[in-house]
PDB file of N, CA and C in Angstrom:
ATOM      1  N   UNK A   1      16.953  -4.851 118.155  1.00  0.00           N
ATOM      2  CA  UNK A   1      17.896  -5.680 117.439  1.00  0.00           C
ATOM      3  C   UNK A   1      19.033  -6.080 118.378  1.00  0.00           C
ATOM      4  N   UNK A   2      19.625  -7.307 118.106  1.00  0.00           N
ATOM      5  CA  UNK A   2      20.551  -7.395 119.038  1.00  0.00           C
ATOM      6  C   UNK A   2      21.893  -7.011 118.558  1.00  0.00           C
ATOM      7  N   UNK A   3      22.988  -7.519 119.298  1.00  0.00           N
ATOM      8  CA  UNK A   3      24.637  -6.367 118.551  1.00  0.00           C
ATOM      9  C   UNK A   3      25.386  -7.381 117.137  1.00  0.00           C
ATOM     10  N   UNK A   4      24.473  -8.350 117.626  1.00  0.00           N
ATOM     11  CA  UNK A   4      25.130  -9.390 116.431  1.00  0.00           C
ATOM     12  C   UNK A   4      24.838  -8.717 115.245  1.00  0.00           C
ATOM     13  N   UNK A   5      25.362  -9.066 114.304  1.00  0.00           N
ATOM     14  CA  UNK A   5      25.380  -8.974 112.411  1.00  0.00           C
ATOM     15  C   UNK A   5      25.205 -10.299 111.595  1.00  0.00           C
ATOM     16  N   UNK A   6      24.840 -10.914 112.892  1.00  0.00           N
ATOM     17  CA  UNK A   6      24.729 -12.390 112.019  1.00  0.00           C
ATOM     18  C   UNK A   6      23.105 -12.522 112.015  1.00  0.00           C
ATOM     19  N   UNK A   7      22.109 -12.930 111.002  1.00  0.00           N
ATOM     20  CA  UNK A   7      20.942 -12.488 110.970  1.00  0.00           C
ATOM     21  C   UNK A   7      20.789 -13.656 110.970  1.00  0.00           C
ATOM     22  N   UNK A   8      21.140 -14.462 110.684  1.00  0.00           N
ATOM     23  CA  UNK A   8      20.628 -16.229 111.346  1.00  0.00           C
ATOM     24  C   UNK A   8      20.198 -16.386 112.895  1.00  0.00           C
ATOM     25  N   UNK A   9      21.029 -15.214 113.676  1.00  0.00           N
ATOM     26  CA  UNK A   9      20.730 -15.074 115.067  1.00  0.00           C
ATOM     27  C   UNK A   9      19.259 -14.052 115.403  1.00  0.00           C
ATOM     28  N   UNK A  10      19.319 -13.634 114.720  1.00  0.00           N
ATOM     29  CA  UNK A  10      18.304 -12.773 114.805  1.00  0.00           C
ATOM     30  C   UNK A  10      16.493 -13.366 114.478  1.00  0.00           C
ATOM     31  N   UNK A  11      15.331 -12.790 115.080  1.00  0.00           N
ATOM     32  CA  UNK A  11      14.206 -13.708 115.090  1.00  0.00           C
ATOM     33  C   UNK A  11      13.521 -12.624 113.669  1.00  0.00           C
ATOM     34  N   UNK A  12      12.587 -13.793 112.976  1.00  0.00           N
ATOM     35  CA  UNK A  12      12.046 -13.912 111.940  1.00  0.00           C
ATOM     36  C   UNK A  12      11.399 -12.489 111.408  1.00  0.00           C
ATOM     37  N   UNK A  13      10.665 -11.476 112.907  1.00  0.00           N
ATOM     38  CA  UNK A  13      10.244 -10.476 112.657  1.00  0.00           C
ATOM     39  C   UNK A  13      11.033  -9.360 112.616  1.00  0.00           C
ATOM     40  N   UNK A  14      12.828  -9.306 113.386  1.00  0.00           N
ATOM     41  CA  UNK A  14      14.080  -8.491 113.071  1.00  0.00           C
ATOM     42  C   UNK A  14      13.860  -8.886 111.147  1.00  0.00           C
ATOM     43  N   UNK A  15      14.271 -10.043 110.869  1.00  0.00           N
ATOM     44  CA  UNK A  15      15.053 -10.473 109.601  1.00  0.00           C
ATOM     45  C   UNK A  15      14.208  -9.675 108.509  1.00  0.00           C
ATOM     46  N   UNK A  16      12.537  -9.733 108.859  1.00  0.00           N
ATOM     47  CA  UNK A  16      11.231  -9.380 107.897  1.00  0.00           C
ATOM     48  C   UNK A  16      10.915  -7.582 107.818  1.00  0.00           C
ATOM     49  N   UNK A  17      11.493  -7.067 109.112  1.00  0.00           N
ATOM     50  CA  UNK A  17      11.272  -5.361 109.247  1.00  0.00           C
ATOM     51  C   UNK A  17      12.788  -4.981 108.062  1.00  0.00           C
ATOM     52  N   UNK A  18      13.981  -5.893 108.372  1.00  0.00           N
ATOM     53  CA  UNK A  18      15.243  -5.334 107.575  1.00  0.00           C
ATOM     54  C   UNK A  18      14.632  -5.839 106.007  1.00  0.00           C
ATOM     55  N   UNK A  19      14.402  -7.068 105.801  1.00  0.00           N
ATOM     56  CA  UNK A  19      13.852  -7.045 104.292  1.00  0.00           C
ATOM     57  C   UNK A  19      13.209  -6.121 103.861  1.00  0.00           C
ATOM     58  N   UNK A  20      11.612  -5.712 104.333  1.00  0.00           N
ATOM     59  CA  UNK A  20      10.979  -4.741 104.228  1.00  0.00           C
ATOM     60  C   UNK A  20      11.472  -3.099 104.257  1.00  0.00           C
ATOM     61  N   UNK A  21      12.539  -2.502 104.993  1.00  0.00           N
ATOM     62  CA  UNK A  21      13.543  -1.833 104.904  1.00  0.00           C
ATOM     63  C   UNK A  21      14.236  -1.947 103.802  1.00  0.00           C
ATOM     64  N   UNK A  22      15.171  -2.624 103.204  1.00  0.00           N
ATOM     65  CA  UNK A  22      15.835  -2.587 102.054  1.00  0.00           C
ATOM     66  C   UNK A  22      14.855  -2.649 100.703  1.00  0.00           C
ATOM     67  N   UNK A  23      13.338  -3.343 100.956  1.00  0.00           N
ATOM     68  CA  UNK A  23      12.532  -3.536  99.637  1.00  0.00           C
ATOM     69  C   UNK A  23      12.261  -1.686  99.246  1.00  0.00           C
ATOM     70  N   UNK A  24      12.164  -0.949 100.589  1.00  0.00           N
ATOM     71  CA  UNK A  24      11.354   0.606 100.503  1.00  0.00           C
ATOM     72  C   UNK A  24      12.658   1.457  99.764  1.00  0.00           C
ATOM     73  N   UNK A  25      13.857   0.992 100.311  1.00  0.00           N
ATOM     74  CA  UNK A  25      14.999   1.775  99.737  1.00  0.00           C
ATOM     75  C   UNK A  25      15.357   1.245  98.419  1.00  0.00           C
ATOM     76  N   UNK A  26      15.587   0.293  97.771  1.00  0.00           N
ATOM     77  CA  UNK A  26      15.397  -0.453  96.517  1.00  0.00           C
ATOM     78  C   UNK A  26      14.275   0.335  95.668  1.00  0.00           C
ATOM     79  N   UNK A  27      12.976   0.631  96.301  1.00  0.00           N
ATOM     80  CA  UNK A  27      11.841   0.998  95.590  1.00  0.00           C
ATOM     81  C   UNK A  27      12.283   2.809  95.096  1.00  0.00           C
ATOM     82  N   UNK A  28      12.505   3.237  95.949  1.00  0.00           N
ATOM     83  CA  UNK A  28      12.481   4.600  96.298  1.00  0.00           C
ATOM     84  C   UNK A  28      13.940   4.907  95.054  1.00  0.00           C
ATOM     85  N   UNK A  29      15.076   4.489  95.870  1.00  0.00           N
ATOM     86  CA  UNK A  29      16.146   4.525  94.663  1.00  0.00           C
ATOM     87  C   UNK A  29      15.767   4.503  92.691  1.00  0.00           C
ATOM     88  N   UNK A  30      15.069   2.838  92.518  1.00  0.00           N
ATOM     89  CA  UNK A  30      14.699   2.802  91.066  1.00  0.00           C
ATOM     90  C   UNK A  30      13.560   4.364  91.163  1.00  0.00           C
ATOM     91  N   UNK A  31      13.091   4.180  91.626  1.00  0.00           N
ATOM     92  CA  UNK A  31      12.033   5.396  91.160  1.00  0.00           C
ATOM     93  C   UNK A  31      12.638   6.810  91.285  1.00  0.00           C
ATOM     94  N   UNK A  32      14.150   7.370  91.478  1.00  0.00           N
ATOM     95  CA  UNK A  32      14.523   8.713  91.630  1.00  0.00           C
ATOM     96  C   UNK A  32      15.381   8.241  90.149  1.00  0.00           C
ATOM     97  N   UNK A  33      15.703   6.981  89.693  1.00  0.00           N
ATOM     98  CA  UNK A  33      16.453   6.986  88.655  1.00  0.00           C
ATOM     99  C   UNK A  33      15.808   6.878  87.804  1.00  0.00           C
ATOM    100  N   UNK A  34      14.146   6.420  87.492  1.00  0.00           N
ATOM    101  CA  UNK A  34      13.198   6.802  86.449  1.00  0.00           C
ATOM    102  C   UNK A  34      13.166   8.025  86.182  1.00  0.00           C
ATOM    103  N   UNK A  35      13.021   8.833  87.699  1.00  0.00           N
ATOM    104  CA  UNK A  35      12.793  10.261  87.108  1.00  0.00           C
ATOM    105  C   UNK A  35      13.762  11.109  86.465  1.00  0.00           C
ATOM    106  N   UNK A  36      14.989  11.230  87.055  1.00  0.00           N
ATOM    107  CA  UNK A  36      16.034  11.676  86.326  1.00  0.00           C
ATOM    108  C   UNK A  36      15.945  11.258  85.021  1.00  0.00           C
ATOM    109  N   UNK A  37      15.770  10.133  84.742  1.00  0.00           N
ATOM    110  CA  UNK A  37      15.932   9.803  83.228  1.00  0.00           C
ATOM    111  C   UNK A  37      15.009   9.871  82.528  1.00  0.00           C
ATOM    112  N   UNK A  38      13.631   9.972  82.380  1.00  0.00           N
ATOM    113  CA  UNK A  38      12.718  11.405  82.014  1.00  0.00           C
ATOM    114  C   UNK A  38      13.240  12.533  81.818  1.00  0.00           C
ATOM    115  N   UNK A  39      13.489  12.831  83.128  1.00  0.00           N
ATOM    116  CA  UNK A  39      13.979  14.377  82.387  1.00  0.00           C
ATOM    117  C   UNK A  39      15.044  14.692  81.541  1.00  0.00           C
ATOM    118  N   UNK A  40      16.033  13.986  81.468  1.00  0.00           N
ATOM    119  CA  UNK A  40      17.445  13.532  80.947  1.00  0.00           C
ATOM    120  C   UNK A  40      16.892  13.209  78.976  1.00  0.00           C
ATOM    121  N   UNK A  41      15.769  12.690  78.960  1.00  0.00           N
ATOM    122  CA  UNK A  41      15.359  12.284  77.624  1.00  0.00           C
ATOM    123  C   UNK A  41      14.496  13.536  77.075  1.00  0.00           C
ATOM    124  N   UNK A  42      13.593  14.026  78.144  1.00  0.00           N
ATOM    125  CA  UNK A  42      12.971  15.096  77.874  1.00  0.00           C
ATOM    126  C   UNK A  42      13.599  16.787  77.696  1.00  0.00           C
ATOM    127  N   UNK A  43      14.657  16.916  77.893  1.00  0.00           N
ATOM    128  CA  UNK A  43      15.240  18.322  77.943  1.00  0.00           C
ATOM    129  C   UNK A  43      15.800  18.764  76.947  1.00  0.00           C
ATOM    130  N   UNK A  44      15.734  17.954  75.647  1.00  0.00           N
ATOM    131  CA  UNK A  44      15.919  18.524  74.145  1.00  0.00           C
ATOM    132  C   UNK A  44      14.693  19.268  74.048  1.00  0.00           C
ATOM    133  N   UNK A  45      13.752  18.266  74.125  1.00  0.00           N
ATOM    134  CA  UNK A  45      12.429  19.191  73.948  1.00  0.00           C
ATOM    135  C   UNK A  45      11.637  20.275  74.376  1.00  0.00           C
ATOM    136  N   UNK A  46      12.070  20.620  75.613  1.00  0.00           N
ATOM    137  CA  UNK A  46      12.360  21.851  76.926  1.00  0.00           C
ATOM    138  C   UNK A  46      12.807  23.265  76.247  1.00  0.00           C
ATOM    139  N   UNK A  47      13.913  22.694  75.525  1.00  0.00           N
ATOM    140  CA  UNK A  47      14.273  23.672  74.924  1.00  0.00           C
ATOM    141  C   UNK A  47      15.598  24.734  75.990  1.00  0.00           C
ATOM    142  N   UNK A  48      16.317  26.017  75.704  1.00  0.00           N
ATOM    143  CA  UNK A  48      16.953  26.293  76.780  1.00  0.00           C
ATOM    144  C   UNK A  48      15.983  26.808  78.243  1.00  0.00           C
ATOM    145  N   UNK A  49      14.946  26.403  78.279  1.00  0.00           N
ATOM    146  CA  UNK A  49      14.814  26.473  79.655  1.00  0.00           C
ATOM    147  C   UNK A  49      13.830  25.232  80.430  1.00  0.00           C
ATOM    148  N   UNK A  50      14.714  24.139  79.813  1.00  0.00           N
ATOM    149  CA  UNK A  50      14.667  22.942  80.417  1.00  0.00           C
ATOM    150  C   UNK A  50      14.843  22.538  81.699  1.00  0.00           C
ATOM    151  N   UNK A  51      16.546  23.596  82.145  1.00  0.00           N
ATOM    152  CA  UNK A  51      17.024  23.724  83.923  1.00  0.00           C
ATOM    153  C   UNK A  51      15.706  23.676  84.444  1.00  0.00           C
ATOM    154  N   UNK A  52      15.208  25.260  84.281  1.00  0.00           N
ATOM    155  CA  UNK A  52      14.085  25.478  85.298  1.00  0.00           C
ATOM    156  C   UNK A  52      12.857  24.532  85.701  1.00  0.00           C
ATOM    157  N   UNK A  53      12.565  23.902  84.177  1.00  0.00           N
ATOM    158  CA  UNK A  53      11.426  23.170  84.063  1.00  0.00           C
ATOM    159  C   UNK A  53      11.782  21.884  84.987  1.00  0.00           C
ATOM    160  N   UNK A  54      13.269  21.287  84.990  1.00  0.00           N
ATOM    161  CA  UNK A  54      13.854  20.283  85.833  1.00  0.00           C
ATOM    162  C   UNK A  54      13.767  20.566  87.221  1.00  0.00           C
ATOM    163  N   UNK A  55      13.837  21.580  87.701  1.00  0.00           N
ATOM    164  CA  UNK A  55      13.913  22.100  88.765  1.00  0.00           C
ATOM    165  C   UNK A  55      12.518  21.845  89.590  1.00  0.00           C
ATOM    166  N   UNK A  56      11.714  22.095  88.560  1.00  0.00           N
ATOM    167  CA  UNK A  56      10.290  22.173  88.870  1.00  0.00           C
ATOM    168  C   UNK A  56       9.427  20.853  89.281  1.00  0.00           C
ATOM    169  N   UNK A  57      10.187  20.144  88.124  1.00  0.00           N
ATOM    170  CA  UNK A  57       9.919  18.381  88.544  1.00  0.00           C
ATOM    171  C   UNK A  57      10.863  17.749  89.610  1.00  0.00           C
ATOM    172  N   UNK A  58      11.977  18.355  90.135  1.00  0.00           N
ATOM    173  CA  UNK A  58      12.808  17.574  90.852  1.00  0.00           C
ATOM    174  C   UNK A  58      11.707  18.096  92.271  1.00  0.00           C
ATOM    175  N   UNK A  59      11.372  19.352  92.096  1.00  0.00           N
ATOM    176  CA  UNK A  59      10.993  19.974  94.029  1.00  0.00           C
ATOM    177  C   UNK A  59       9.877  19.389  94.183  1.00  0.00           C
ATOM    178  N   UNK A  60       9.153  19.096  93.198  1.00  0.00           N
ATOM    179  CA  UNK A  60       8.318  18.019  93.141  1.00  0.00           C
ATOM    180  C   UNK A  60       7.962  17.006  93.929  1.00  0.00           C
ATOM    181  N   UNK A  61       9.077  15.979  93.516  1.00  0.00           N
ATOM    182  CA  UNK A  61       9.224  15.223  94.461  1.00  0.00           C
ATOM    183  C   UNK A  61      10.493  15.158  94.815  1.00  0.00           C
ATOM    184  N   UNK A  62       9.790  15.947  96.330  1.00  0.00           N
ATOM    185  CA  UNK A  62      10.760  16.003  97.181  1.00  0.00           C
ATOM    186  C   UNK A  62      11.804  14.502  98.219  1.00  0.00           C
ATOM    187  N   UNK A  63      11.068  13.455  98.186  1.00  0.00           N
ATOM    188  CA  UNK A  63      11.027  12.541  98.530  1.00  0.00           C
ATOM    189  C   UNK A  63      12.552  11.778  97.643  1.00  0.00           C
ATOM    190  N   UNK A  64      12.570  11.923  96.265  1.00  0.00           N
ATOM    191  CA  UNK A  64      13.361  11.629  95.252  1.00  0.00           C
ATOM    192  C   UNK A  64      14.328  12.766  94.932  1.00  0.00           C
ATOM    193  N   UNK A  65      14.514  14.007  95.524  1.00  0.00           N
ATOM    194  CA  UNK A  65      14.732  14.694  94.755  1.00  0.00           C
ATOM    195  C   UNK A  65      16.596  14.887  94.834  1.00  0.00           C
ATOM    196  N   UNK A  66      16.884  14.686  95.777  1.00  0.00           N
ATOM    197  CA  UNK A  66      18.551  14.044  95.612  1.00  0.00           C
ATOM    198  C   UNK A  66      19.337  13.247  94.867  1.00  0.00           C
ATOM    199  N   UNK A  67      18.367  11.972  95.243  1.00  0.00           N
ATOM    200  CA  UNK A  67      19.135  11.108  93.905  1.00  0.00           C
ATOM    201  C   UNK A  67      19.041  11.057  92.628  1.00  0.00           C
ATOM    202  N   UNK A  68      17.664  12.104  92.509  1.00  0.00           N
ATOM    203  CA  UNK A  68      17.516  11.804  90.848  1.00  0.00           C
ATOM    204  C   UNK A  68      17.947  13.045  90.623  1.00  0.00           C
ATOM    205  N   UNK A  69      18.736  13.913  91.357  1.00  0.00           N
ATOM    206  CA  UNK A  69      19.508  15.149  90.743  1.00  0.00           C
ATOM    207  C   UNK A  69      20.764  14.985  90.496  1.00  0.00           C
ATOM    208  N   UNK A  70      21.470  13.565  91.273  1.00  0.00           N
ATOM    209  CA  UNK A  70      22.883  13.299  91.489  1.00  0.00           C
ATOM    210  C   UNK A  70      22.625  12.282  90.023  1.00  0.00           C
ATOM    211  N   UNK A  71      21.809  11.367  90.159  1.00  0.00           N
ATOM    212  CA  UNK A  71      21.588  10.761  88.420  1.00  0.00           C
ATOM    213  C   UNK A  71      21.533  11.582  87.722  1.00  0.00           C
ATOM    214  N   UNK A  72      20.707  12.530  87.514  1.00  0.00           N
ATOM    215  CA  UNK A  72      20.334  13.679  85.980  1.00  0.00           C
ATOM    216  C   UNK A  72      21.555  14.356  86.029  1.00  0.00           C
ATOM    217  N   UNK A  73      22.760  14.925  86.835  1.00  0.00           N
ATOM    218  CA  UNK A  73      23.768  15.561  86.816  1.00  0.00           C
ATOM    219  C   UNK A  73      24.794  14.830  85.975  1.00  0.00           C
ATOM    220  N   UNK A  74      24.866  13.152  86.354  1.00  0.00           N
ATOM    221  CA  UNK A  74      25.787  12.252  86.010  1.00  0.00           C
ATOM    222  C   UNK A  74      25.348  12.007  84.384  1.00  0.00           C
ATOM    223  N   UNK A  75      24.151  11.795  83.754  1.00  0.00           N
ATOM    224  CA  UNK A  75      23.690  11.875  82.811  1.00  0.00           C
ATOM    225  C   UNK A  75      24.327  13.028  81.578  1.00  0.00           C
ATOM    226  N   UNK A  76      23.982  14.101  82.242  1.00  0.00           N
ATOM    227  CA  UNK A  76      24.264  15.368  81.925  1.00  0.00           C
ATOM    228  C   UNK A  76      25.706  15.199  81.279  1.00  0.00           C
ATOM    229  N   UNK A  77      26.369  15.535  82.828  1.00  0.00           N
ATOM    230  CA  UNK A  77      27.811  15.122  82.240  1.00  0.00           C
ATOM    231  C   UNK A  77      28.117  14.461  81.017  1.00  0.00           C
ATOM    232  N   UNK A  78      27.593  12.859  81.288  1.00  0.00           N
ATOM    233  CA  UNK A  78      28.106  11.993  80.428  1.00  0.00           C
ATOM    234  C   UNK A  78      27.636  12.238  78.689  1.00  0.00           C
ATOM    235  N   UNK A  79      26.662  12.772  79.006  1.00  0.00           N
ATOM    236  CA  UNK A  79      26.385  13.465  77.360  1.00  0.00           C
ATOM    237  C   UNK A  79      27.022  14.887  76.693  1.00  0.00           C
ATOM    238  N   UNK A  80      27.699  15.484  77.814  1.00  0.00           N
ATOM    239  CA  UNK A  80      28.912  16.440  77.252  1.00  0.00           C
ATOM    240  C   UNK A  80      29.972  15.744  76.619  1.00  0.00           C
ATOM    241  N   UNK A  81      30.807  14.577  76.575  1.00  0.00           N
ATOM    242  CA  UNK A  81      31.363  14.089  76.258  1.00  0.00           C
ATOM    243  C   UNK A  81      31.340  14.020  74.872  1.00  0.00           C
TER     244      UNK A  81
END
Protein backbone atom coordinates (compact mmCIF):
# COMPACT_ATOMS: atom_id res chain seq x y z
CA UNK A 1 0.00 0.00 0.00
CA UNK A 2 1.28 3.27 -0.47
CA UNK A 3 1.42 6.20 2.58
CA UNK A 4 -1.39 8.02 0.94
CA UNK A 5 -5.12 7.73 2.50
CA UNK A 6 -6.47 8.89 -0.51
CA UNK A 7 -7.80 5.62 -2.24
CA UNK A 8 -8.47 7.30 -5.56
CA UNK A 9 -4.58 7.06 -5.57
CA UNK A 10 -4.40 3.79 -4.86
CA UNK A 11 -4.71 0.78 -7.80
CA UNK A 12 -7.96 -1.19 -8.21
CA UNK A 13 -6.49 -4.44 -6.53
CA UNK A 14 -5.25 -2.14 -3.06
CA UNK A 15 -9.04 -0.55 -3.24
CA UNK A 16 -10.68 -4.50 -3.84
CA UNK A 17 -8.30 -6.43 -0.91
CA UNK A 18 -9.58 -3.17 1.60
CA UNK A 19 -13.31 -3.72 0.38
CA UNK A 20 -12.98 -7.36 0.81
CA UNK A 21 -11.34 -6.61 4.31
CA UNK A 22 -14.10 -4.47 5.64
CA UNK A 23 -16.94 -6.98 3.83
CA UNK A 24 -15.08 -10.05 6.37
CA UNK A 25 -15.21 -7.59 9.40
CA UNK A 26 -18.87 -6.34 8.66
CA UNK A 27 -19.65 -10.19 8.27
CA UNK A 28 -17.95 -11.44 11.35
CA UNK A 29 -19.25 -8.38 13.60
CA UNK A 30 -23.28 -9.00 12.43
CA UNK A 31 -22.71 -12.60 13.16
CA UNK A 32 -21.17 -12.14 17.01
CA UNK A 33 -24.33 -9.82 17.39
CA UNK A 34 -26.76 -12.67 16.18
CA UNK A 35 -25.23 -14.74 18.61
CA UNK A 36 -25.34 -12.75 21.64
CA UNK A 37 -28.83 -12.10 20.90
CA UNK A 38 -29.81 -15.76 20.89
CA UNK A 39 -28.56 -16.18 23.86
CA UNK A 40 -29.89 -12.88 25.33
CA UNK A 41 -33.58 -14.27 24.14
CA UNK A 42 -32.78 -17.74 25.15
CA UNK A 43 -31.66 -17.44 28.92
CA UNK A 44 -35.20 -17.24 30.46
CA UNK A 45 -35.48 -20.58 29.28
CA UNK A 46 -31.92 -21.79 30.60
CA UNK A 47 -33.20 -21.23 33.61
CA UNK A 48 -30.50 -20.14 36.61
CA UNK A 49 -27.86 -21.86 34.89
CA UNK A 50 -28.09 -20.12 31.73
CA UNK A 51 -24.33 -18.24 32.62
CA UNK A 52 -22.77 -21.56 32.18
CA UNK A 53 -24.78 -22.74 29.27
CA UNK A 54 -23.67 -19.06 27.68
CA UNK A 55 -20.36 -19.72 28.39
CA UNK A 56 -20.53 -22.85 26.57
CA UNK A 57 -21.89 -21.25 23.38
CA UNK A 58 -19.66 -18.20 23.57
CA UNK A 59 -16.11 -20.75 23.74
CA UNK A 60 -17.70 -22.10 21.02
CA UNK A 61 -17.12 -19.80 18.84
CA UNK A 62 -14.17 -18.69 19.53
CA UNK A 63 -13.79 -16.59 16.47
CA UNK A 64 -17.00 -14.36 17.81
CA UNK A 65 -16.54 -14.79 21.15
CA UNK A 66 -15.59 -11.13 22.34
CA UNK A 67 -17.97 -9.25 20.70
CA UNK A 68 -20.85 -11.21 21.27
CA UNK A 69 -19.89 -11.23 25.05
CA UNK A 70 -19.40 -7.34 25.06
CA UNK A 71 -23.13 -7.37 23.16
CA UNK A 72 -24.79 -10.12 25.56
CA UNK A 73 -23.21 -8.08 28.62
CA UNK A 74 -24.71 -4.72 27.18
CA UNK A 75 -28.05 -6.55 26.66
CA UNK A 76 -27.92 -7.92 30.05
CA UNK A 77 -27.40 -4.73 31.57
CA UNK A 78 -29.96 -3.01 29.66
CA UNK A 79 -32.64 -5.46 30.82
CA UNK A 80 -31.74 -4.83 34.56
CA UNK A 81 -33.14 -1.60 34.17
Amino acid sequence: MTGSWNMALWTAGQRQEIEARKAECLDRYRAAQELACQIHAQRRDKGKGWRMWAERELSARPELEMEARAKLNRLVGESRK
